[in-house]
PDB file of N, CA and C in Angstrom:
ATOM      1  N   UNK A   1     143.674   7.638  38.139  1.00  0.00           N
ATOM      2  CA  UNK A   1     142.410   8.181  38.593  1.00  0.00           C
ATOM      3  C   UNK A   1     141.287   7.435  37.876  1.00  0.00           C
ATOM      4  N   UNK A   2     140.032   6.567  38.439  1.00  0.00           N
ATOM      5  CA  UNK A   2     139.230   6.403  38.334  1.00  0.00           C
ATOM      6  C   UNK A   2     138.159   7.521  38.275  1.00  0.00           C
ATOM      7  N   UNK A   3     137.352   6.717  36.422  1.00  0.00           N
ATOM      8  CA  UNK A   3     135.865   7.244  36.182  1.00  0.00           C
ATOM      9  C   UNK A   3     135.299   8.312  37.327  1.00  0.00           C
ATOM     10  N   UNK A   4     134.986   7.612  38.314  1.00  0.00           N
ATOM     11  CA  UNK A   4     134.236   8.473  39.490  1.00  0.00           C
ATOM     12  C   UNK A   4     134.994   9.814  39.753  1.00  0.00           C
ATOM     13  N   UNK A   5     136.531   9.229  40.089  1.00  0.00           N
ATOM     14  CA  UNK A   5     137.274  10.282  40.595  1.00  0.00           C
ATOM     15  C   UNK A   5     137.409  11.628  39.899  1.00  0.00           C
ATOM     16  N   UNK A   6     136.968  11.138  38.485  1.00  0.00           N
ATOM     17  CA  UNK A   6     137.264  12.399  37.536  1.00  0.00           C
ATOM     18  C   UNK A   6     135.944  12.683  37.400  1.00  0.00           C
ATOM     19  N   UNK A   7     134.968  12.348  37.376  1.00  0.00           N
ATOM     20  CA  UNK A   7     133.831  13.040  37.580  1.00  0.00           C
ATOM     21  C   UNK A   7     133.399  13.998  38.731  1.00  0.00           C
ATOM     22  N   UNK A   8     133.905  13.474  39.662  1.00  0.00           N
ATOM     23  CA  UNK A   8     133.466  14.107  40.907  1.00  0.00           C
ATOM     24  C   UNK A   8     134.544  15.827  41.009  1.00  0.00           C
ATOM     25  N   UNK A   9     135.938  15.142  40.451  1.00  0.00           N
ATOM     26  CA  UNK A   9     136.681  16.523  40.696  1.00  0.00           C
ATOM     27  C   UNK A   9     135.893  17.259  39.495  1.00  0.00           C
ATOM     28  N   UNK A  10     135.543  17.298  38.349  1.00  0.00           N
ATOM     29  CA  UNK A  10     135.064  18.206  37.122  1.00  0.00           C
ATOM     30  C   UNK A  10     133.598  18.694  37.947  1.00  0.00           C
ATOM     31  N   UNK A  11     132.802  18.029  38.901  1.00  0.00           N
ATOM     32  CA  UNK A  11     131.500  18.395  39.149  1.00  0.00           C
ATOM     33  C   UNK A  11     131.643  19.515  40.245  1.00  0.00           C
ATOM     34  N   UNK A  12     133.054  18.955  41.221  1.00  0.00           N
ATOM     35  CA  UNK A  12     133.190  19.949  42.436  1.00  0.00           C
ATOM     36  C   UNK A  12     133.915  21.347  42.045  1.00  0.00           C
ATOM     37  N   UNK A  13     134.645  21.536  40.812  1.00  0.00           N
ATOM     38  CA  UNK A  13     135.312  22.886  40.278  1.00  0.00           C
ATOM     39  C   UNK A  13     134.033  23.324  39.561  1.00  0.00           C
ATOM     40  N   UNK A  14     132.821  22.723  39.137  1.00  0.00           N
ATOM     41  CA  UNK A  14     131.893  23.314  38.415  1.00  0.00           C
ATOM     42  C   UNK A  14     130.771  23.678  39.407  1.00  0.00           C
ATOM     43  N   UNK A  15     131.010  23.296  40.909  1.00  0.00           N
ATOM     44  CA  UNK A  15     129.893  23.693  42.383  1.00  0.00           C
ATOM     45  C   UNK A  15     130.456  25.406  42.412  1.00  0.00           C
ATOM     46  N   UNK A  16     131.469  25.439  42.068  1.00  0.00           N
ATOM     47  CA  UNK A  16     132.382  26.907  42.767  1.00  0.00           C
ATOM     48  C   UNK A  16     131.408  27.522  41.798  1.00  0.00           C
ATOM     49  N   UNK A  17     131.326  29.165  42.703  1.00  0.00           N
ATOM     50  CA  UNK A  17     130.494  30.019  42.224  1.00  0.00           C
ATOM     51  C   UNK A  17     130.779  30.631  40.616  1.00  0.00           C
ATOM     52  N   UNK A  18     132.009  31.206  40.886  1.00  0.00           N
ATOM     53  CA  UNK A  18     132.859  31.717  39.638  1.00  0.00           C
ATOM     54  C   UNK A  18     132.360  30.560  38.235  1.00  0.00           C
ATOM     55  N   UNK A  19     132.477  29.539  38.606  1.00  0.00           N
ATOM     56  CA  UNK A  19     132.690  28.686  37.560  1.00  0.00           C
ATOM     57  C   UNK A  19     130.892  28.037  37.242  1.00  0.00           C
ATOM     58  N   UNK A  20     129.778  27.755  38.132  1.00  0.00           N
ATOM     59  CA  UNK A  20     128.621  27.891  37.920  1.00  0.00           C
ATOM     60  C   UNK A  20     127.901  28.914  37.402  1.00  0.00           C
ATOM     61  N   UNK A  21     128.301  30.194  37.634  1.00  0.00           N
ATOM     62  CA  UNK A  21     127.799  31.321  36.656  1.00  0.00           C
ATOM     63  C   UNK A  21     128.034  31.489  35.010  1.00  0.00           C
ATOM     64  N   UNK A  22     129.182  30.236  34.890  1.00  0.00           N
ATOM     65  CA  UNK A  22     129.679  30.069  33.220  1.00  0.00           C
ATOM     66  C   UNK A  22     129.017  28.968  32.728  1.00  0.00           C
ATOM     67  N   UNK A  23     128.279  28.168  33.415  1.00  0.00           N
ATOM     68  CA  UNK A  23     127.926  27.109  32.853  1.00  0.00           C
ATOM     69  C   UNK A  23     126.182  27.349  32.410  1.00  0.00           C
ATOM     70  N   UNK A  24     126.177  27.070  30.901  1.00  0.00           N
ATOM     71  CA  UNK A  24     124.529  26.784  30.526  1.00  0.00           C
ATOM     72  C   UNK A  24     123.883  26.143  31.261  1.00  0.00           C
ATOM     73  N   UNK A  25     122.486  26.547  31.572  1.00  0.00           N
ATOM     74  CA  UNK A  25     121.280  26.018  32.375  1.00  0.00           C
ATOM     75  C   UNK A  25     121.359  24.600  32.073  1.00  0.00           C
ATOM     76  N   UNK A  26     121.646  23.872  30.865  1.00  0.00           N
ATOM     77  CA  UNK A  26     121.516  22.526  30.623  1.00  0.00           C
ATOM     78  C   UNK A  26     122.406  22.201  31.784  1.00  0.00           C
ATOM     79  N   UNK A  27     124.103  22.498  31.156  1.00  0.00           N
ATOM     80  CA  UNK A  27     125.120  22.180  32.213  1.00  0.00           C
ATOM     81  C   UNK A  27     124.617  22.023  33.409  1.00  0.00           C
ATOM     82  N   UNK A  28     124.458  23.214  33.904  1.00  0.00           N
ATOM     83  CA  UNK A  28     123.578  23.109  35.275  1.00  0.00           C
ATOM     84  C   UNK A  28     123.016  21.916  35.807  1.00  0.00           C
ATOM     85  N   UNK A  29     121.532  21.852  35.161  1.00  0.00           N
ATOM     86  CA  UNK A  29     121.037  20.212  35.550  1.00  0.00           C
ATOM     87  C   UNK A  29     121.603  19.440  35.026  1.00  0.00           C
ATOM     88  N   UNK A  30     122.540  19.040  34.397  1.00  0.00           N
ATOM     89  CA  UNK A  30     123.502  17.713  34.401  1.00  0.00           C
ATOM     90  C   UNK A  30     124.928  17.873  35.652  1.00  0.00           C
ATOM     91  N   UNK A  31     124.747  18.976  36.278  1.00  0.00           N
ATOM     92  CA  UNK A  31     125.725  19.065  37.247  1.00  0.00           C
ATOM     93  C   UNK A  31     124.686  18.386  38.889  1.00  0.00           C
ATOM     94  N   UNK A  32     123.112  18.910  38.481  1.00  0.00           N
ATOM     95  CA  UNK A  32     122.620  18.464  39.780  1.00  0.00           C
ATOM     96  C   UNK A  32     122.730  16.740  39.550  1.00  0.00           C
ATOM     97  N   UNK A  33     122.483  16.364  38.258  1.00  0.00           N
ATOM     98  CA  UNK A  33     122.584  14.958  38.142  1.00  0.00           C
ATOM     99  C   UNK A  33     123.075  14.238  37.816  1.00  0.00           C
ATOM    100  N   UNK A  34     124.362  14.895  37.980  1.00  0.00           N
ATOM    101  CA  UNK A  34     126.026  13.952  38.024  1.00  0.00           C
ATOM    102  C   UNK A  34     126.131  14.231  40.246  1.00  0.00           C
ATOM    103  N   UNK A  35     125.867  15.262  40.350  1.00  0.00           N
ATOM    104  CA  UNK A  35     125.930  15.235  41.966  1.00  0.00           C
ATOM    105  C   UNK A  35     125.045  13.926  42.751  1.00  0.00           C
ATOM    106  N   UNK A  36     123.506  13.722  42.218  1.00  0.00           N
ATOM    107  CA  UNK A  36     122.879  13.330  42.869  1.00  0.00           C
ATOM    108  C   UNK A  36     123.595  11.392  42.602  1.00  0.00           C
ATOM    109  N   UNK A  37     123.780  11.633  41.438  1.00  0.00           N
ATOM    110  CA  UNK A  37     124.975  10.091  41.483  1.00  0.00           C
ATOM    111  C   UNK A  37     126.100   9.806  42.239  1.00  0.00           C
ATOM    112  N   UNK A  38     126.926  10.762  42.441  1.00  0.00           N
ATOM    113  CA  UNK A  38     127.713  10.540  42.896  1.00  0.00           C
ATOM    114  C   UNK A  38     127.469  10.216  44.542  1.00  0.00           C
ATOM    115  N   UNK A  39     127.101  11.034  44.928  1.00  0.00           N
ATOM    116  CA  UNK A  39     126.317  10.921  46.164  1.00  0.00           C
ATOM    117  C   UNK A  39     125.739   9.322  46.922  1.00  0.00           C
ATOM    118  N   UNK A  40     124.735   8.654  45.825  1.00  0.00           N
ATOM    119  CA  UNK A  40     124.193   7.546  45.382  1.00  0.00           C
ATOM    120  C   UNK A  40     125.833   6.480  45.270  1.00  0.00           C
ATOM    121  N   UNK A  41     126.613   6.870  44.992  1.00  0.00           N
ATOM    122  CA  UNK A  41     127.970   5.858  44.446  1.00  0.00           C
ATOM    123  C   UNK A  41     128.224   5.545  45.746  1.00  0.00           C
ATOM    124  N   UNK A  42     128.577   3.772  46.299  1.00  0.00           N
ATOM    125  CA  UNK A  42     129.091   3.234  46.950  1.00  0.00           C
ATOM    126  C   UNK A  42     130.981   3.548  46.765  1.00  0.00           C
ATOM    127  N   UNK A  43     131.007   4.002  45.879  1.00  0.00           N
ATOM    128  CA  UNK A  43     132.314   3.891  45.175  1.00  0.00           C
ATOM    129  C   UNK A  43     133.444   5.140  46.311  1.00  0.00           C
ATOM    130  N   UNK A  44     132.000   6.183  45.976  1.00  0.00           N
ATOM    131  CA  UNK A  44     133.389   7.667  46.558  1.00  0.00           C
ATOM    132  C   UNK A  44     133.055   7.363  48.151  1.00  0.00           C
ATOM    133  N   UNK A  45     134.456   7.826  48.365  1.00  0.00           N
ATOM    134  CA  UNK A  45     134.342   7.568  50.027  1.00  0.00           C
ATOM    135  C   UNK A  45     133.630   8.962  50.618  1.00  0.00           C
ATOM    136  N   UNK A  46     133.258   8.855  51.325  1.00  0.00           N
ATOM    137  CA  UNK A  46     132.345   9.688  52.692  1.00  0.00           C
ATOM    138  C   UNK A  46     132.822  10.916  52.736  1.00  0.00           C
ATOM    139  N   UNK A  47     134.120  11.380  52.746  1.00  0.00           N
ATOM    140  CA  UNK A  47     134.266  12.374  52.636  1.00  0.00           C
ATOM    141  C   UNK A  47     134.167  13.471  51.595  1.00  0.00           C
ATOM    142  N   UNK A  48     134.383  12.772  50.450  1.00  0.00           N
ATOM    143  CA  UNK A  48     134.122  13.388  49.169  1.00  0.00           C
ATOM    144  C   UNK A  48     132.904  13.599  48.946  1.00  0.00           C
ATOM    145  N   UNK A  49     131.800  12.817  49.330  1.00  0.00           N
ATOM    146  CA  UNK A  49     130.321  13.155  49.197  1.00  0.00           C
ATOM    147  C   UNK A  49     130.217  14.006  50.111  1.00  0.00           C
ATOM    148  N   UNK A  50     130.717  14.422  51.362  1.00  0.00           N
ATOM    149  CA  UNK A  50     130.800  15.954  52.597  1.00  0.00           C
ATOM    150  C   UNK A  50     131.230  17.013  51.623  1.00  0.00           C
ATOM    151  N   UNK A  51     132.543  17.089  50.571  1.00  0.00           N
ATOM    152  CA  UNK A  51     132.621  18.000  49.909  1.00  0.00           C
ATOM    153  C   UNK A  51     131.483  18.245  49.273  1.00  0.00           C
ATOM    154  N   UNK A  52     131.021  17.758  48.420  1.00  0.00           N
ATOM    155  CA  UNK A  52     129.998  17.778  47.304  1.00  0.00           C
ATOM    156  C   UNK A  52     128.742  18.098  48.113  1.00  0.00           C
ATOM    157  N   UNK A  53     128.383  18.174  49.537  1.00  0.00           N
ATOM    158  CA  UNK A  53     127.453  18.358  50.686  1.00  0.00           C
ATOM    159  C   UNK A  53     127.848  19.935  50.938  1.00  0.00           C
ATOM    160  N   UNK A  54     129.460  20.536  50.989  1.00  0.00           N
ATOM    161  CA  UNK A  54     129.480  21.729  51.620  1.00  0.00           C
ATOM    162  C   UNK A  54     129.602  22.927  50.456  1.00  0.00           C
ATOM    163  N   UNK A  55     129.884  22.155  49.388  1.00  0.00           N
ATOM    164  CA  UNK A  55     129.816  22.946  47.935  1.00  0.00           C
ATOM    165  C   UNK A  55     128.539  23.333  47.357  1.00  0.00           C
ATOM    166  N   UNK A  56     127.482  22.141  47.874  1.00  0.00           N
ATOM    167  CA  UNK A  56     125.985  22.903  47.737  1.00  0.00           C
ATOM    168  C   UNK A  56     125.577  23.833  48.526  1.00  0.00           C
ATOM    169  N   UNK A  57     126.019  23.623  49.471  1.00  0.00           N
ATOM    170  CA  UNK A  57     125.617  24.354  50.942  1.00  0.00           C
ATOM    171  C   UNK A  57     125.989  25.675  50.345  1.00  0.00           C
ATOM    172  N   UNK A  58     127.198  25.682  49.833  1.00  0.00           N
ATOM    173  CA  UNK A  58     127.998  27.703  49.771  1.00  0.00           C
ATOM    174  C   UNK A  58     127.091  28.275  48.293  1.00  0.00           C
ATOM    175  N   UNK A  59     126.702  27.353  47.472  1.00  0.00           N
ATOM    176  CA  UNK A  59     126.113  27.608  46.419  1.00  0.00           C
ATOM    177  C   UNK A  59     124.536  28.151  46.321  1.00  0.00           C
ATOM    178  N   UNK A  60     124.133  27.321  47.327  1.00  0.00           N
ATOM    179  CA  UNK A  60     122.349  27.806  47.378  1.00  0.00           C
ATOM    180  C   UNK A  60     122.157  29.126  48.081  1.00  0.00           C
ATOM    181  N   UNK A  61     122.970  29.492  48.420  1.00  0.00           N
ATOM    182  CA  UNK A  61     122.730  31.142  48.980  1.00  0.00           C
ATOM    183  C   UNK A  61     122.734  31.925  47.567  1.00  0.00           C
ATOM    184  N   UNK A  62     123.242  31.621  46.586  1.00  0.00           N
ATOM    185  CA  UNK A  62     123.921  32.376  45.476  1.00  0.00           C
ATOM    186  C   UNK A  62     122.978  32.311  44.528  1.00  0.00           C
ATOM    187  N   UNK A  63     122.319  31.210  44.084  1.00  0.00           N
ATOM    188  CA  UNK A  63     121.006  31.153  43.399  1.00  0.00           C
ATOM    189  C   UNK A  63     119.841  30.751  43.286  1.00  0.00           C
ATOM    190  N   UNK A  64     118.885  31.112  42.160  1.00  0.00           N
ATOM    191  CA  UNK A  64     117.712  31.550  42.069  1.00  0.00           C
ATOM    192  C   UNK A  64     117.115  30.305  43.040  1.00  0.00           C
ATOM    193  N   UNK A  65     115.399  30.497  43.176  1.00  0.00           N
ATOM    194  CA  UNK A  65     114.189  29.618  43.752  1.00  0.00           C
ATOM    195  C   UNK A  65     114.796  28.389  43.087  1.00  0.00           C
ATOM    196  N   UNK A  66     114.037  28.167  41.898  1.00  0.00           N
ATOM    197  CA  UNK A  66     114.155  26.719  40.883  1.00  0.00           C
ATOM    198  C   UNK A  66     115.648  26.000  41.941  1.00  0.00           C
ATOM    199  N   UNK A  67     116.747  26.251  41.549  1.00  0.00           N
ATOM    200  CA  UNK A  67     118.027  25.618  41.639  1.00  0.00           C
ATOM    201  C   UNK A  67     117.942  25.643  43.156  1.00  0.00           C
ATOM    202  N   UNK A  68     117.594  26.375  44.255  1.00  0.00           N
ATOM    203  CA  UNK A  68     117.604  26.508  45.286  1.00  0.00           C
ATOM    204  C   UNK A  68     116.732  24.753  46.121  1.00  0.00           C
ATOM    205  N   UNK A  69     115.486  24.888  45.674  1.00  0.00           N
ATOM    206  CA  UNK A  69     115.136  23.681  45.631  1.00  0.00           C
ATOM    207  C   UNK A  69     115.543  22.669  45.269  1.00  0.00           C
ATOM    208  N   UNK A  70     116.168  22.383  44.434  1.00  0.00           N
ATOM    209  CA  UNK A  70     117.059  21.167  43.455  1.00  0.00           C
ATOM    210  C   UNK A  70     117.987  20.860  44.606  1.00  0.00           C
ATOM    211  N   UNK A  71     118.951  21.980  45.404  1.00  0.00           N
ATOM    212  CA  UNK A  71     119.804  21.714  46.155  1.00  0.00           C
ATOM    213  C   UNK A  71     119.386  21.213  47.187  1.00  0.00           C
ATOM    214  N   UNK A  72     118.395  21.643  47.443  1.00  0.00           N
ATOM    215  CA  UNK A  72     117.762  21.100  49.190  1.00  0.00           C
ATOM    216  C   UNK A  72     117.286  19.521  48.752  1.00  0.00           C
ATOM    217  N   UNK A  73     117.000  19.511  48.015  1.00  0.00           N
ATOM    218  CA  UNK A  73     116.674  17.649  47.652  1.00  0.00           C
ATOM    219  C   UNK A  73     117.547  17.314  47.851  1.00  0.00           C
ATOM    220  N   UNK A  74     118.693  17.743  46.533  1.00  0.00           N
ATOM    221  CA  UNK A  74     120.356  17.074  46.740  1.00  0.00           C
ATOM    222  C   UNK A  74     121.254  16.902  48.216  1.00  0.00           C
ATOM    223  N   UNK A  75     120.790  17.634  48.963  1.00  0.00           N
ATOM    224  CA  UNK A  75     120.994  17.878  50.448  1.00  0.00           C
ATOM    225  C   UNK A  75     120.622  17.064  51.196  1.00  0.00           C
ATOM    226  N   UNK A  76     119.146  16.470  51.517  1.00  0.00           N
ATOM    227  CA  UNK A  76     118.114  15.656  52.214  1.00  0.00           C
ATOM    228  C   UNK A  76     119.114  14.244  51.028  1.00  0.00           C
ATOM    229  N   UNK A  77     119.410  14.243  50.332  1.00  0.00           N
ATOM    230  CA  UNK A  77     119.768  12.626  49.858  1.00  0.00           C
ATOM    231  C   UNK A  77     121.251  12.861  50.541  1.00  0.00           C
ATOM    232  N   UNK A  78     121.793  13.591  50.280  1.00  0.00           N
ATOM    233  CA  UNK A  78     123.184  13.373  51.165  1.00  0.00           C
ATOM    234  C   UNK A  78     123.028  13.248  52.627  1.00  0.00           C
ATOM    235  N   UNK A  79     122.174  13.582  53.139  1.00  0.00           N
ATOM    236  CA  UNK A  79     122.247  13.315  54.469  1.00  0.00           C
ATOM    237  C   UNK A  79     121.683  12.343  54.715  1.00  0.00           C
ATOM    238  N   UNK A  80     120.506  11.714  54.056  1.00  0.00           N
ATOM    239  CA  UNK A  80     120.441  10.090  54.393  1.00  0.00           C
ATOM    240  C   UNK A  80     121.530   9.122  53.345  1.00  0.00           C
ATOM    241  N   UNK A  81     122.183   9.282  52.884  1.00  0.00           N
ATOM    242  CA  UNK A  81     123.439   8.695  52.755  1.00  0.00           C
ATOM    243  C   UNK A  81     124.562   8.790  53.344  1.00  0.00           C
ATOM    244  N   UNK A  82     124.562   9.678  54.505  1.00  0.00           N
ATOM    245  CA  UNK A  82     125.966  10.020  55.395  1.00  0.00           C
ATOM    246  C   UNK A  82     125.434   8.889  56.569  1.00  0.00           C
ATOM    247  N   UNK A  83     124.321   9.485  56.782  1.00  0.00           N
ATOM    248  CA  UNK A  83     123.655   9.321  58.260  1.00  0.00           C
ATOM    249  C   UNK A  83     123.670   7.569  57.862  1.00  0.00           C
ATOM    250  N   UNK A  84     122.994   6.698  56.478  1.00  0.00           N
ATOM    251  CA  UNK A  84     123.356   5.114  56.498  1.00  0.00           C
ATOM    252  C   UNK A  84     124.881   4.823  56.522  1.00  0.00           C
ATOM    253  N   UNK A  85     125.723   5.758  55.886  1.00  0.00           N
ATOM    254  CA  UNK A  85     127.221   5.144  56.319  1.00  0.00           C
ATOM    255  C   UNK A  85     127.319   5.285  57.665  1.00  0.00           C
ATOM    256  N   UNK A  86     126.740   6.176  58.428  1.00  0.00           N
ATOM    257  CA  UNK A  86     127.716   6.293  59.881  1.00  0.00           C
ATOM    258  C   UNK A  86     126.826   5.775  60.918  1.00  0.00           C
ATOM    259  N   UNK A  87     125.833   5.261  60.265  1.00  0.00           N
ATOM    260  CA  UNK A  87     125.040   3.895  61.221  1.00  0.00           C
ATOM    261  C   UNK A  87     123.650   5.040  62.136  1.00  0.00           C
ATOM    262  N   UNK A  88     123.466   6.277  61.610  1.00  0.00           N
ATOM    263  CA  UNK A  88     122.916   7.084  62.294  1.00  0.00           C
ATOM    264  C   UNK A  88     121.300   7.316  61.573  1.00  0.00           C
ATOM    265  N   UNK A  89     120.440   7.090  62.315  1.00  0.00           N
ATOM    266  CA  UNK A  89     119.211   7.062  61.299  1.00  0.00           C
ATOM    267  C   UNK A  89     118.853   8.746  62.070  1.00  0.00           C
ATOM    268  N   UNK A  90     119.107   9.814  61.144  1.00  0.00           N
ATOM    269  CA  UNK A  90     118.616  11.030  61.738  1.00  0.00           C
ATOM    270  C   UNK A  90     117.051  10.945  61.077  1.00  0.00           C
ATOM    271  N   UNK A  91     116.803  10.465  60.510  1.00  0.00           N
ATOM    272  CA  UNK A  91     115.109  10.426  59.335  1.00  0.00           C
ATOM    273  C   UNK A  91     114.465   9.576  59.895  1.00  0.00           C
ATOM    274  N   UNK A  92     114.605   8.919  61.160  1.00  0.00           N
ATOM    275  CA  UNK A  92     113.682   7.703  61.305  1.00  0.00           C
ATOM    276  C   UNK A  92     112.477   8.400  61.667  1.00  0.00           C
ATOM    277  N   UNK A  93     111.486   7.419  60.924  1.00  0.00           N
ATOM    278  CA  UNK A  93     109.953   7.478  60.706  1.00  0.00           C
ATOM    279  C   UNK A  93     109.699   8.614  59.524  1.00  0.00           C
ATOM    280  N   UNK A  94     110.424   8.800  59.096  1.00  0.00           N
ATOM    281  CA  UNK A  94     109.764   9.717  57.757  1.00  0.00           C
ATOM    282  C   UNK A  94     110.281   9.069  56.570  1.00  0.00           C
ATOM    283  N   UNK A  95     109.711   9.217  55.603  1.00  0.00           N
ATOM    284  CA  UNK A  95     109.892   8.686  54.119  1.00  0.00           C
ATOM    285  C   UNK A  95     110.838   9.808  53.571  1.00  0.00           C
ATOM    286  N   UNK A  96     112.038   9.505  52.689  1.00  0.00           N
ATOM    287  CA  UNK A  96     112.588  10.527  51.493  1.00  0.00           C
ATOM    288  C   UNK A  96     111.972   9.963  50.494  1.00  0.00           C
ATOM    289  N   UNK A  97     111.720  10.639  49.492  1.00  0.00           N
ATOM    290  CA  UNK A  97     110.944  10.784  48.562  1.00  0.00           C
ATOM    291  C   UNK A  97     112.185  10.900  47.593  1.00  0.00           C
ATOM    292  N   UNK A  98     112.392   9.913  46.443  1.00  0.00           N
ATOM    293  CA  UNK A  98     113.412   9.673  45.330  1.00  0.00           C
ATOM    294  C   UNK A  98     112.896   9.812  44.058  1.00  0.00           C
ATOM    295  N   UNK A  99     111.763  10.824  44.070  1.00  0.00           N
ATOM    296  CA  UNK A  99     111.459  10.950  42.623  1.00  0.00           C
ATOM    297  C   UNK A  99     112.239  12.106  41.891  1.00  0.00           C
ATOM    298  N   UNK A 100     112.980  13.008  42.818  1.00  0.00           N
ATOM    299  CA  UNK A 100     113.780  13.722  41.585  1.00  0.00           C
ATOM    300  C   UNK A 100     115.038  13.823  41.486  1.00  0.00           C
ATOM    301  N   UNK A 101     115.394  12.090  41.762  1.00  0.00           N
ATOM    302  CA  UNK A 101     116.600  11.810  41.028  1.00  0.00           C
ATOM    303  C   UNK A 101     116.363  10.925  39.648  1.00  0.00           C
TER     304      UNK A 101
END
């Protein structure tokens, strides 16, 4: 198992609800910004960044404003990183904005 690979499985058991309610607020934002890398990685294949896409998805119902927002960024970058792998420009004519990665 490759670096990535073990990052990504420690980040996706730390998306699950049970296991985000144990983790310190620091943890926390080093979990949005080990996600927003991985995401960013040419490395993990497409589907694994869909996990890490449907693990935010089940999570932002669950918490607060602050983190709620964090996810919807993390969200809008996964989807213009799905949409450039699969040749699909769903964003054309609008700017994403990469300042809070």
């Amino acid at each position: 198992m490759n670096e990535t690979e073990a990052i990504f499985r420690i980040v996706l058991r730390n998306l699950t609800l049970s296991n985000w309610l144990d983790l310190l607020p620091e943890a926390q934002q080093q979990m949005f910004e080990e996600v927003a890398k991985l995401i960013s990685c040419d490395a993990l294949p497409l589907g694994k960044k869909q996990q890490l896409t449907m693990s935010l998805d089940a999570l932002c119902s669950c918490v607060n404003q602050v983190h709620r927002n964090r996810i919807s960024q993390l969200l809008v970058l996964s989807a213009s990183y799905s949409n450039a792998c699969s040749g699909v420009d769903k964003f054309k004519g609008r700017r994403i904005a990469k300042t809070f990665i």
